[in-house]
C-alpha atoms as a PDB file:
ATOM      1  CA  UNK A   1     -29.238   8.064  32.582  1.00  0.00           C
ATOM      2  CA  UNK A   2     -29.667   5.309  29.705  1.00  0.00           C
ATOM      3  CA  UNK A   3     -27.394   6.342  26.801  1.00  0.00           C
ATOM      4  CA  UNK A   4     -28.279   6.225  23.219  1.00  0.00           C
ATOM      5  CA  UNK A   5     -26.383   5.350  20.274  1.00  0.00           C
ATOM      6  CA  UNK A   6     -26.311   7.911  17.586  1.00  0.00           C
ATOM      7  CA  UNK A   7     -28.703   6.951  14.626  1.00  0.00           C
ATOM      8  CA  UNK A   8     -26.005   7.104  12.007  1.00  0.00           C
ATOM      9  CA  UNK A   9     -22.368   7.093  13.972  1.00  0.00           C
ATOM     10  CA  UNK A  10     -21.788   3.426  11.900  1.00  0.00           C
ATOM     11  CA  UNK A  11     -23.377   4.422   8.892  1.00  0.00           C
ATOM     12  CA  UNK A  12     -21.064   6.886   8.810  1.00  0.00           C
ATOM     13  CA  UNK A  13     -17.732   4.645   9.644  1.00  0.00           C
ATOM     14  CA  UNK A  14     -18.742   2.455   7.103  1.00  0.00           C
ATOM     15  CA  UNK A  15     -19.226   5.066   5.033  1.00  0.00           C
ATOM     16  CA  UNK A  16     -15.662   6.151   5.431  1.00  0.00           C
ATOM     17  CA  UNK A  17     -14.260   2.632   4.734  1.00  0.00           C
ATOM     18  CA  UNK A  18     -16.024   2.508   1.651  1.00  0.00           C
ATOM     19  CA  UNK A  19     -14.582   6.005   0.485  1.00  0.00           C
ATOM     20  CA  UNK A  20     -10.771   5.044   0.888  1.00  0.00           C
ATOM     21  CA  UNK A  21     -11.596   1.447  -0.892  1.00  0.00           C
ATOM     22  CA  UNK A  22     -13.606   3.079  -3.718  1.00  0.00           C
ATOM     23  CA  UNK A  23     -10.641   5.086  -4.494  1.00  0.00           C
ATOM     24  CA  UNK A  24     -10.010   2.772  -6.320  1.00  0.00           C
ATOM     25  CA  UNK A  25     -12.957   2.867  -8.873  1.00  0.00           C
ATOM     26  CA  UNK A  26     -11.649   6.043 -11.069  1.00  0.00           C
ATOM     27  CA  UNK A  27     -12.287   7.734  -7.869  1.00  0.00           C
ATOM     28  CA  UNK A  28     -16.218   8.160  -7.937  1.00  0.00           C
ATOM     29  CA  UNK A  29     -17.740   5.931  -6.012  1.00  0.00           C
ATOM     30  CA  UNK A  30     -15.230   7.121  -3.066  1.00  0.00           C
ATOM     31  CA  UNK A  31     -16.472  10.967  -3.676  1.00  0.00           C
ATOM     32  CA  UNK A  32     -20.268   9.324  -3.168  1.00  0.00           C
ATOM     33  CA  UNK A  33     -19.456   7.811  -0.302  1.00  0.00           C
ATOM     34  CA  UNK A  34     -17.030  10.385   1.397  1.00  0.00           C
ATOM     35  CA  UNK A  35     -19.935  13.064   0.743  1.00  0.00           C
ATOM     36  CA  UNK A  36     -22.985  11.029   1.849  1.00  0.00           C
ATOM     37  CA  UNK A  37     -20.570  10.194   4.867  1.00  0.00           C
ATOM     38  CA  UNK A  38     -19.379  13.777   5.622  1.00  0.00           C
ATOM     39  CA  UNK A  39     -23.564  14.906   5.414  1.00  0.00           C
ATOM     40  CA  UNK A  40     -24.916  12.248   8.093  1.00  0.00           C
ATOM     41  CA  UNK A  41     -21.612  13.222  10.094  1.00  0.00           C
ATOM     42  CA  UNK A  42     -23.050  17.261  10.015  1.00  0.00           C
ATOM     43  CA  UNK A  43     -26.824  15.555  11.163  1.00  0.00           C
ATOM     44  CA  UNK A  44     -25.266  13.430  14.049  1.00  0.00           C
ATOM     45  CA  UNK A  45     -23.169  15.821  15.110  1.00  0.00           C
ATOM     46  CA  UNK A  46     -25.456  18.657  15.397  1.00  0.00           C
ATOM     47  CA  UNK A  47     -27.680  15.852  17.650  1.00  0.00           C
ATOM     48  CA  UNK A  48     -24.748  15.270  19.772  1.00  0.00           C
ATOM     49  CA  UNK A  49     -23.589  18.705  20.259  1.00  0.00           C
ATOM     50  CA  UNK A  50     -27.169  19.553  21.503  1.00  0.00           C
ATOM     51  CA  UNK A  51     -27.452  17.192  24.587  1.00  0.00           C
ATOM     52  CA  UNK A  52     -23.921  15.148  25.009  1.00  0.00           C
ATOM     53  CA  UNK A  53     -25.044  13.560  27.636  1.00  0.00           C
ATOM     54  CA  UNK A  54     -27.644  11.535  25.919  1.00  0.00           C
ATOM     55  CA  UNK A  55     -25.579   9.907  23.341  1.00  0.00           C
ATOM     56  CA  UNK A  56     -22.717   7.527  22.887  1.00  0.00           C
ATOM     57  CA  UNK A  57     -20.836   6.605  19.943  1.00  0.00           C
ATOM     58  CA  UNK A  58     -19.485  10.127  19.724  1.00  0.00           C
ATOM     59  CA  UNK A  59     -15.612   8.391  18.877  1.00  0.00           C
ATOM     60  CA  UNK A  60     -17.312   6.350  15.858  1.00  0.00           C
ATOM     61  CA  UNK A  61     -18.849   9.391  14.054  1.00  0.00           C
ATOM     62  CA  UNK A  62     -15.461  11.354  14.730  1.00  0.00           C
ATOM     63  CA  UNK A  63     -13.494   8.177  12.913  1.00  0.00           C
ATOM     64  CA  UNK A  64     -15.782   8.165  10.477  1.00  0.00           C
ATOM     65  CA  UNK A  65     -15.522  12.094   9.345  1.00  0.00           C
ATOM     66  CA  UNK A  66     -11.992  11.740   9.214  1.00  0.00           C
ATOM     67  CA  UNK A  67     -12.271   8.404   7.022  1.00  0.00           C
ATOM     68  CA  UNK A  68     -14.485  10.205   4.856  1.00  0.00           C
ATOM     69  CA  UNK A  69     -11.944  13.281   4.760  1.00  0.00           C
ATOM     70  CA  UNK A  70      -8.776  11.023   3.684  1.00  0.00           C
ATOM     71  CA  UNK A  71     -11.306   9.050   1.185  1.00  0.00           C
ATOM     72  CA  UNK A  72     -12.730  11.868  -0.517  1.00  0.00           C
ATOM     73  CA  UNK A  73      -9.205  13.478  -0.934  1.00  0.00           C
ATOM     74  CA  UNK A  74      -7.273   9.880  -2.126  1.00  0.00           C
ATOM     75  CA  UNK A  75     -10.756   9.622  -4.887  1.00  0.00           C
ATOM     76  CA  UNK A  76      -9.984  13.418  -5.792  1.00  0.00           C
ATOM     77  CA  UNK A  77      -6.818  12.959  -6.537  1.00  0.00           C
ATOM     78  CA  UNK A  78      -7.351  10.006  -8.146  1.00  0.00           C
ATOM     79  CA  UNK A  79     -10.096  11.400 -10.292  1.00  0.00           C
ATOM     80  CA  UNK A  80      -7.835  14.107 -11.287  1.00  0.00           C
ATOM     81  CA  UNK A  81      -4.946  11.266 -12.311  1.00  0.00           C
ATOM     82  CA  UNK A  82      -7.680  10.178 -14.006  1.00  0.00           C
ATOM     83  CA  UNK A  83      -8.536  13.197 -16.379  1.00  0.00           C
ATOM     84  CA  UNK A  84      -4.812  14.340 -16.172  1.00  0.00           C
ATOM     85  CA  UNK A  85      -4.388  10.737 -18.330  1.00  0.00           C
ATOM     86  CA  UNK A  86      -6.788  11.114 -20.654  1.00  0.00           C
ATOM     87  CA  UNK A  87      -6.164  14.168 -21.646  1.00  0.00           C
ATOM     88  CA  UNK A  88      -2.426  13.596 -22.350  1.00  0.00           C
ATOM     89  CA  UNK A  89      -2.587  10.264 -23.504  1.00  0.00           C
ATOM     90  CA  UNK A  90      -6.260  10.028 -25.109  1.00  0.00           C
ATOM     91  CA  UNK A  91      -8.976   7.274 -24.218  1.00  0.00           C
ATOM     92  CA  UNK A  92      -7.901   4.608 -27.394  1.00  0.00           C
ATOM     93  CA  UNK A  93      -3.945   4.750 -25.727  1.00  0.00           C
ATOM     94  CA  UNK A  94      -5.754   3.552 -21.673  1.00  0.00           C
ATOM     95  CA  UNK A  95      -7.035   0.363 -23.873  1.00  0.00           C
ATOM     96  CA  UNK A  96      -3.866  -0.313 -25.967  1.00  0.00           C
ATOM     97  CA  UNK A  97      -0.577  -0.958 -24.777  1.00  0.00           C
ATOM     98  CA  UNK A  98       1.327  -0.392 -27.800  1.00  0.00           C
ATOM     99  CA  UNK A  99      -0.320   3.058 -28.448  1.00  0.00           C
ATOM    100  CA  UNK A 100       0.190   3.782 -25.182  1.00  0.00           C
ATOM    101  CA  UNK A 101       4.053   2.979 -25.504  1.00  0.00           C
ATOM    102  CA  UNK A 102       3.873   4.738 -28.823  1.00  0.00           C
ATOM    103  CA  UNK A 103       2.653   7.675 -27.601  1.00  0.00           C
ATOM    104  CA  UNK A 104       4.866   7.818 -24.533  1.00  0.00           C
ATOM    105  CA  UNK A 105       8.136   7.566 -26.546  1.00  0.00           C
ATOM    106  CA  UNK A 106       6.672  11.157 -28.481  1.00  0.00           C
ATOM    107  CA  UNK A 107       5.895  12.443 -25.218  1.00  0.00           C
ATOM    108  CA  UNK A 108       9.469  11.928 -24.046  1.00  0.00           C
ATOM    109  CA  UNK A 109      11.137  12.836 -27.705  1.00  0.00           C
ATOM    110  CA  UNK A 110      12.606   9.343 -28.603  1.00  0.00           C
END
């Protein structure tokens, strides 16, 4: 029997990629991704577990939900870094290095 690839097994590995790089971007764009990801991995994987037999690419979408799980946890984390910062620190002390130093002396009592 002529196998078929599933329709979204590299959408989602890309996907997943895309979530642990856009970490980096206050953590955001990697919970987009990692979400969008982990929903076309629940579609594809519902089509695979109802005939196996027809499709291939089952070991793509599997790297991809787990790319999307350790993205969407780094950009969490991140996120929360983030808002932990700004709330201690305050938005002007992110942009200025001196109020940030300032501001980190009171912190620590000096």
């Amino acid at each position: 029997m002529n196998q078929q690839k599933l329709p979204n097994a590299t959408a989602v590995l890309v996907l997943g990629i895309v979530s642990i790089v856009g970490c980096c971007c206050y953590g955001v764009l990697g919970l987009i991704a990692g979400i969008i990801g982990l929903v076309l991995y629940k579609k594809d994987n519902a089509l695979y577990q109802s005939n196996p037999t027809l499709y291939s690419d089952y070991n793509n979408l599997n790297t991809g939900r787990i790319l999307c799980i350790i993205g969407l946890i780094l950009s969490a984390l991140y996120l929360v870094l983030n808002i932990v910062m700004i709330a201690v620190f305050g938005w002007d002390a992110l942009s200025d290095q001196e109020l940030m130093q300032e501001r980190i002396r009171d912190l620590m009592g000096q």
